[in-house]
Protein backbone atom coordinates (compact mmCIF):
# COMPACT_ATOMS: atom_id res chain seq x y z
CA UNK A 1 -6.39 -8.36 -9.15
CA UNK A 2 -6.00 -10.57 -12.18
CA UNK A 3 -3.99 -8.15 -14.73
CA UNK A 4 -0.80 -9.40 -14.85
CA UNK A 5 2.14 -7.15 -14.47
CA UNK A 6 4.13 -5.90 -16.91
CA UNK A 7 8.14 -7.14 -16.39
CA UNK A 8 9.80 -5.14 -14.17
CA UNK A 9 6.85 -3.75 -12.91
CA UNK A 10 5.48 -3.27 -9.31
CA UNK A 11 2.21 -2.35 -7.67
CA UNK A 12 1.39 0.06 -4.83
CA UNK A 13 -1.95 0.19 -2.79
CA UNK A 14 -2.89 3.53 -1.78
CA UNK A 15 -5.28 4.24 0.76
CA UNK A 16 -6.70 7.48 -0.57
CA UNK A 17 -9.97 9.29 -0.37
CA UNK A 18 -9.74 11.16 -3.70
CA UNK A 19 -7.15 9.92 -5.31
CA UNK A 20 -4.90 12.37 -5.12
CA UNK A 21 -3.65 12.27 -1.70
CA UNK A 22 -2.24 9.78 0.20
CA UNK A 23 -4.85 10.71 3.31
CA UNK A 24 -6.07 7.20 5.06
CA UNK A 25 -5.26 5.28 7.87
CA UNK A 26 -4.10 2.04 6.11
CA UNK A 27 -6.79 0.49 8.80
CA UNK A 28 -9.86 2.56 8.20
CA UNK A 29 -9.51 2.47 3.97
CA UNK A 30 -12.70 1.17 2.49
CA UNK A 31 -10.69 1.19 -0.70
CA UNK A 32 -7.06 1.22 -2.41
CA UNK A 33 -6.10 3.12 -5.52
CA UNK A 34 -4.03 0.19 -7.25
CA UNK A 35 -0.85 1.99 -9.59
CA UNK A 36 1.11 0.23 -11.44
CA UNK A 37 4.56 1.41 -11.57
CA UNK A 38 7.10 0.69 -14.80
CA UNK A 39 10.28 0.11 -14.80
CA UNK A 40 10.90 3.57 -16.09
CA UNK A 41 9.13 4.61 -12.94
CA UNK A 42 5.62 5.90 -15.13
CA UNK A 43 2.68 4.54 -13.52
CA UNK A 44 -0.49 3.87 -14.19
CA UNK A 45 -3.84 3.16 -11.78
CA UNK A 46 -5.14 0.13 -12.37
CA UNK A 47 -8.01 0.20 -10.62
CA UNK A 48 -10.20 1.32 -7.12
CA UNK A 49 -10.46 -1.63 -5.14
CA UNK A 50 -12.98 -2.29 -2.17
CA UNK A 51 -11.29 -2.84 1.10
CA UNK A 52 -13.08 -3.71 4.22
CA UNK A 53 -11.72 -1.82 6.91
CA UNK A 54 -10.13 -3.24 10.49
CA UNK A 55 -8.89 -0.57 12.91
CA UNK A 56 -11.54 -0.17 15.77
CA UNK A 57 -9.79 2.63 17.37
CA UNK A 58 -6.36 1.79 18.08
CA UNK A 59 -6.81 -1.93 17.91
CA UNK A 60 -7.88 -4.66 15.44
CA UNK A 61 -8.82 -8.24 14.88
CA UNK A 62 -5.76 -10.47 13.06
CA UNK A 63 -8.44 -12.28 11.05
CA UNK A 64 -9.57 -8.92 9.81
CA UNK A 65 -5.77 -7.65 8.88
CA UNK A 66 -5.45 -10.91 7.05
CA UNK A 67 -8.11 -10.78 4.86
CA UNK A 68 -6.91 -7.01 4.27
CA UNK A 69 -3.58 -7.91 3.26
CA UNK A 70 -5.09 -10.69 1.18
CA UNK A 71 -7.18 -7.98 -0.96
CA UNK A 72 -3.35 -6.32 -2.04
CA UNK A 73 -1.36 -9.56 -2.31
CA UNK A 74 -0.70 -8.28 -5.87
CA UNK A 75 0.88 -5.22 -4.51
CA UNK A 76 4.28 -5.06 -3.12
CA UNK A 77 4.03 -1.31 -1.52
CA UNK A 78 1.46 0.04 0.46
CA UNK A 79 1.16 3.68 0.53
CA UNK A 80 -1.00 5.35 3.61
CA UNK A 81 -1.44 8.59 5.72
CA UNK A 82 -0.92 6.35 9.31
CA UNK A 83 -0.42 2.74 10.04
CA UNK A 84 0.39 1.10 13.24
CA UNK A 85 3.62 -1.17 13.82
CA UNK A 86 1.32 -4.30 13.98
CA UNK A 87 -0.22 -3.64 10.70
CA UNK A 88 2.85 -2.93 8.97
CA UNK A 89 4.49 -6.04 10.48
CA UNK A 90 1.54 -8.35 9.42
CA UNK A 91 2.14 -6.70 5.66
CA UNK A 92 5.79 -7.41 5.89
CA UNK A 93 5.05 -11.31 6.94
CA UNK A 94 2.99 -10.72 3.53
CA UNK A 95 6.23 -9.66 1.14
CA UNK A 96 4.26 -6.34 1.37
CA UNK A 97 6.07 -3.12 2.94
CA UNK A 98 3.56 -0.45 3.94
CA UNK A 99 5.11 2.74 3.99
CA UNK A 100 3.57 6.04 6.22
CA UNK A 101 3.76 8.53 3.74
CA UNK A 102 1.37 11.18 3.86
CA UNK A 103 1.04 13.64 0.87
CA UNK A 104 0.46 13.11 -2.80
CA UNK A 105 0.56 10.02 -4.57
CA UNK A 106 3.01 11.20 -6.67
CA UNK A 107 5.32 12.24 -4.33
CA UNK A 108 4.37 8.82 -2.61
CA UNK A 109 5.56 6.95 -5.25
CA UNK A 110 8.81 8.86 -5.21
CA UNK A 111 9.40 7.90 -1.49
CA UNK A 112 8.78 4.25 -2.85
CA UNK A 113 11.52 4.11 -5.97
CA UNK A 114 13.82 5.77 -3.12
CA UNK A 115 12.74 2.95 -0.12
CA UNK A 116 13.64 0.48 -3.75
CA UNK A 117 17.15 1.68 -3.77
CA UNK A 118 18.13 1.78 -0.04
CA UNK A 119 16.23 -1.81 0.52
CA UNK A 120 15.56 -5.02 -0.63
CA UNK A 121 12.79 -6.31 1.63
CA UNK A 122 11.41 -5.40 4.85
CA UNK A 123 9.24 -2.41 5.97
CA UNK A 124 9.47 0.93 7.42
CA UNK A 125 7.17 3.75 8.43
CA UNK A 126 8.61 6.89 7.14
């Protein structure tokens, strides 16, 4: 978490089981694929990064979700297969927007340079 970003650069967490595929609950990763994305919209990973994760089952605790969203505070996109309306909400409080997006990474960070153009700030599941 201590590279610094390149300018114009962003980072997505993805919560991803073999890095490929976006294919995690956002709440039950026990790690995030960290990409670094350009400002020609290349990117790079970064790095795997432990997670500890919070969902028990349709529910979680709030200190839990914070100290999730304080693991990717670097990151200004989440990427992951499900994610509840609390989580995402908690993220967004954050300057994070988590975005549902099951499929591959690549095509994950295509839905995030095309949430970039329509938005600003904010979240939405998609």
């Amino acid at each position: 978490m201590d590279k610094e970003k390149q300018p114009g650069a962003y980072r997505i967490a993805v919560a991803t089981t073999d890095g490929t595929y976006i294919d995690q609950c956002f709440g039950h990763a026990e790690h995030f694929l960290i990409l670094e994305v350009q400002e020609n919209g290349q990117f790079l990973v970064l790095e795997d990064r432990k997670a500890d994760p919070f969902c028990m089952g349709g529910y979680h605790l709030d200190p839990a979700l914070e100290k999730a969203g304080d693991g990717i505070s670097d990151c200004t996109y989440i990427l992951a297969a499900r994610a509840g309306e609390p989580a995402a909400l908690a993220m967004q409080e954050k300057g994070i927007t988590l975005l549902r997006c099951p499929g591959t990474i690549e095509d994950g960070v295509l839905a995030v340079q095309q949430h970039k153009k329509t938005l600003d700030n904010g979240f939405a599941l998609v």
